[in-house]
Protein backbone atom coordinates (compact mmCIF):
# COMPACT_ATOMS: atom_id res chain seq x y z
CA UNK A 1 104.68 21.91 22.70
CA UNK A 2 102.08 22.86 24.98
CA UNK A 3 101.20 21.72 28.42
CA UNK A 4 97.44 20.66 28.99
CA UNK A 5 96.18 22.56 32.25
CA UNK A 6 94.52 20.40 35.02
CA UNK A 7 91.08 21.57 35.21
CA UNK A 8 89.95 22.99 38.38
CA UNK A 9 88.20 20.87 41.06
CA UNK A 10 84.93 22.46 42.33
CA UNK A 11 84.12 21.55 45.35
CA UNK A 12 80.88 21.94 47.50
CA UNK A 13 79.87 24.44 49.77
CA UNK A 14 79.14 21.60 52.59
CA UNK A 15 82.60 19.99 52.07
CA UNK A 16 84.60 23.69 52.25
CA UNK A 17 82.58 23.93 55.59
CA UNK A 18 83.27 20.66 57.20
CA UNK A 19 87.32 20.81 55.63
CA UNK A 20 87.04 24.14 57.69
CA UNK A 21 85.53 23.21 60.92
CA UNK A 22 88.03 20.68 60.62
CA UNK A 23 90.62 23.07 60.37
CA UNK A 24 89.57 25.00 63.35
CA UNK A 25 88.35 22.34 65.86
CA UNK A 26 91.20 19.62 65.24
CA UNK A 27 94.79 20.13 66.73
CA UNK A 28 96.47 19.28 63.15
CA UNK A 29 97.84 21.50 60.91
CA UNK A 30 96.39 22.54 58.04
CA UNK A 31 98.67 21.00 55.64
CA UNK A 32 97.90 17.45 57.44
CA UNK A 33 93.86 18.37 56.96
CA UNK A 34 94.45 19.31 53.17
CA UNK A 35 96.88 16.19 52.85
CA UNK A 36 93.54 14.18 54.07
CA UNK A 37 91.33 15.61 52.25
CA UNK A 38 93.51 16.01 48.77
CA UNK A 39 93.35 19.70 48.60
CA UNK A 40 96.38 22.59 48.87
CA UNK A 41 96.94 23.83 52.05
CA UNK A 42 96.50 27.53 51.03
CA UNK A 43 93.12 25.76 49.58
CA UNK A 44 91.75 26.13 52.89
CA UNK A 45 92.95 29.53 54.07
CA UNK A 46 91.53 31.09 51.12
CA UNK A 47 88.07 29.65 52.15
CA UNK A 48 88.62 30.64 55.24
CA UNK A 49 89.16 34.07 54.15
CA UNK A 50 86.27 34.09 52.01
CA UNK A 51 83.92 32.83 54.92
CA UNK A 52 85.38 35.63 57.07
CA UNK A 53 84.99 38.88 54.32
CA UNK A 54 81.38 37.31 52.78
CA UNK A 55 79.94 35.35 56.03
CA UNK A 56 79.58 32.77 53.18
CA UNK A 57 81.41 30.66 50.79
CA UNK A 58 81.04 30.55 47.35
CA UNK A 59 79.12 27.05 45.90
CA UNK A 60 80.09 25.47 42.84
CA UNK A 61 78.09 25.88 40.49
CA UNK A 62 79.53 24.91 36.94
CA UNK A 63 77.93 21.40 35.50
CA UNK A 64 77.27 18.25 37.40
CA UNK A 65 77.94 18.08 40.63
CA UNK A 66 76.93 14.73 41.99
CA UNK A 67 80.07 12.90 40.99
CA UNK A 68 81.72 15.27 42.80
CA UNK A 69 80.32 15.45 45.64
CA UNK A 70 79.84 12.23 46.66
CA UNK A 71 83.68 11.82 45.87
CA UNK A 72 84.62 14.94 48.32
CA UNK A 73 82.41 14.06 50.67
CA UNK A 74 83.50 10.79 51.21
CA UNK A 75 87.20 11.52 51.36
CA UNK A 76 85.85 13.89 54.04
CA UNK A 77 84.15 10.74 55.79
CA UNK A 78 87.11 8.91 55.58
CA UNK A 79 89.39 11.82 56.92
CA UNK A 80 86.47 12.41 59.93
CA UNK A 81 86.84 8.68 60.50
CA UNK A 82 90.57 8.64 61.30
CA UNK A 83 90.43 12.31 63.71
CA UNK A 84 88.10 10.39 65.76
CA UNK A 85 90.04 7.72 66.03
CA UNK A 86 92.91 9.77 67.13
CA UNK A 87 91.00 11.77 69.60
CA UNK A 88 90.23 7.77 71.38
């Protein structure tokens, strides 16, 4: 029997920025941020690695990436929406 993989989520270089300025300026833990925003939590330390060796992050770049987007980057709206509403 084999076991069909999950395919990998690509995400885009504006959402692995905001999930990490999130990361950095909010007093939650990671694992709440990537909870919010539907990723792993070691997800965002690898980014954040990556930003600190390159000074950039990687962008997706395999097919479409509309649908995604606009997916991540309204869970990221929606996430955004509820750390202000903590910080009131």
């Amino acid at each position: 029997m084999t076991v069909k993989r999950k395919p990998n989520n690509t995400y885009t270089k504006e959402f692995k920025l905001e999930a990490l300025r999130m990361m950095d300026e909010s007093a939650r833990s990671a694992s709440e941020i990537a909870m919010q925003l539907g990723i792993r939590r070691n997800q965002l330390y690898k980014w954040k690695e990556q930003m600190i060796k390159k000074g950039d992050l990687p962008t997706a770049k395999r097919g479409d990436q509309s649908k995604k987007f606009n997916q991540s980057y309204l869970k990221l709206n929606k996430s955004l929406e509820v750390i202000e509403k903590e910080k009131q």
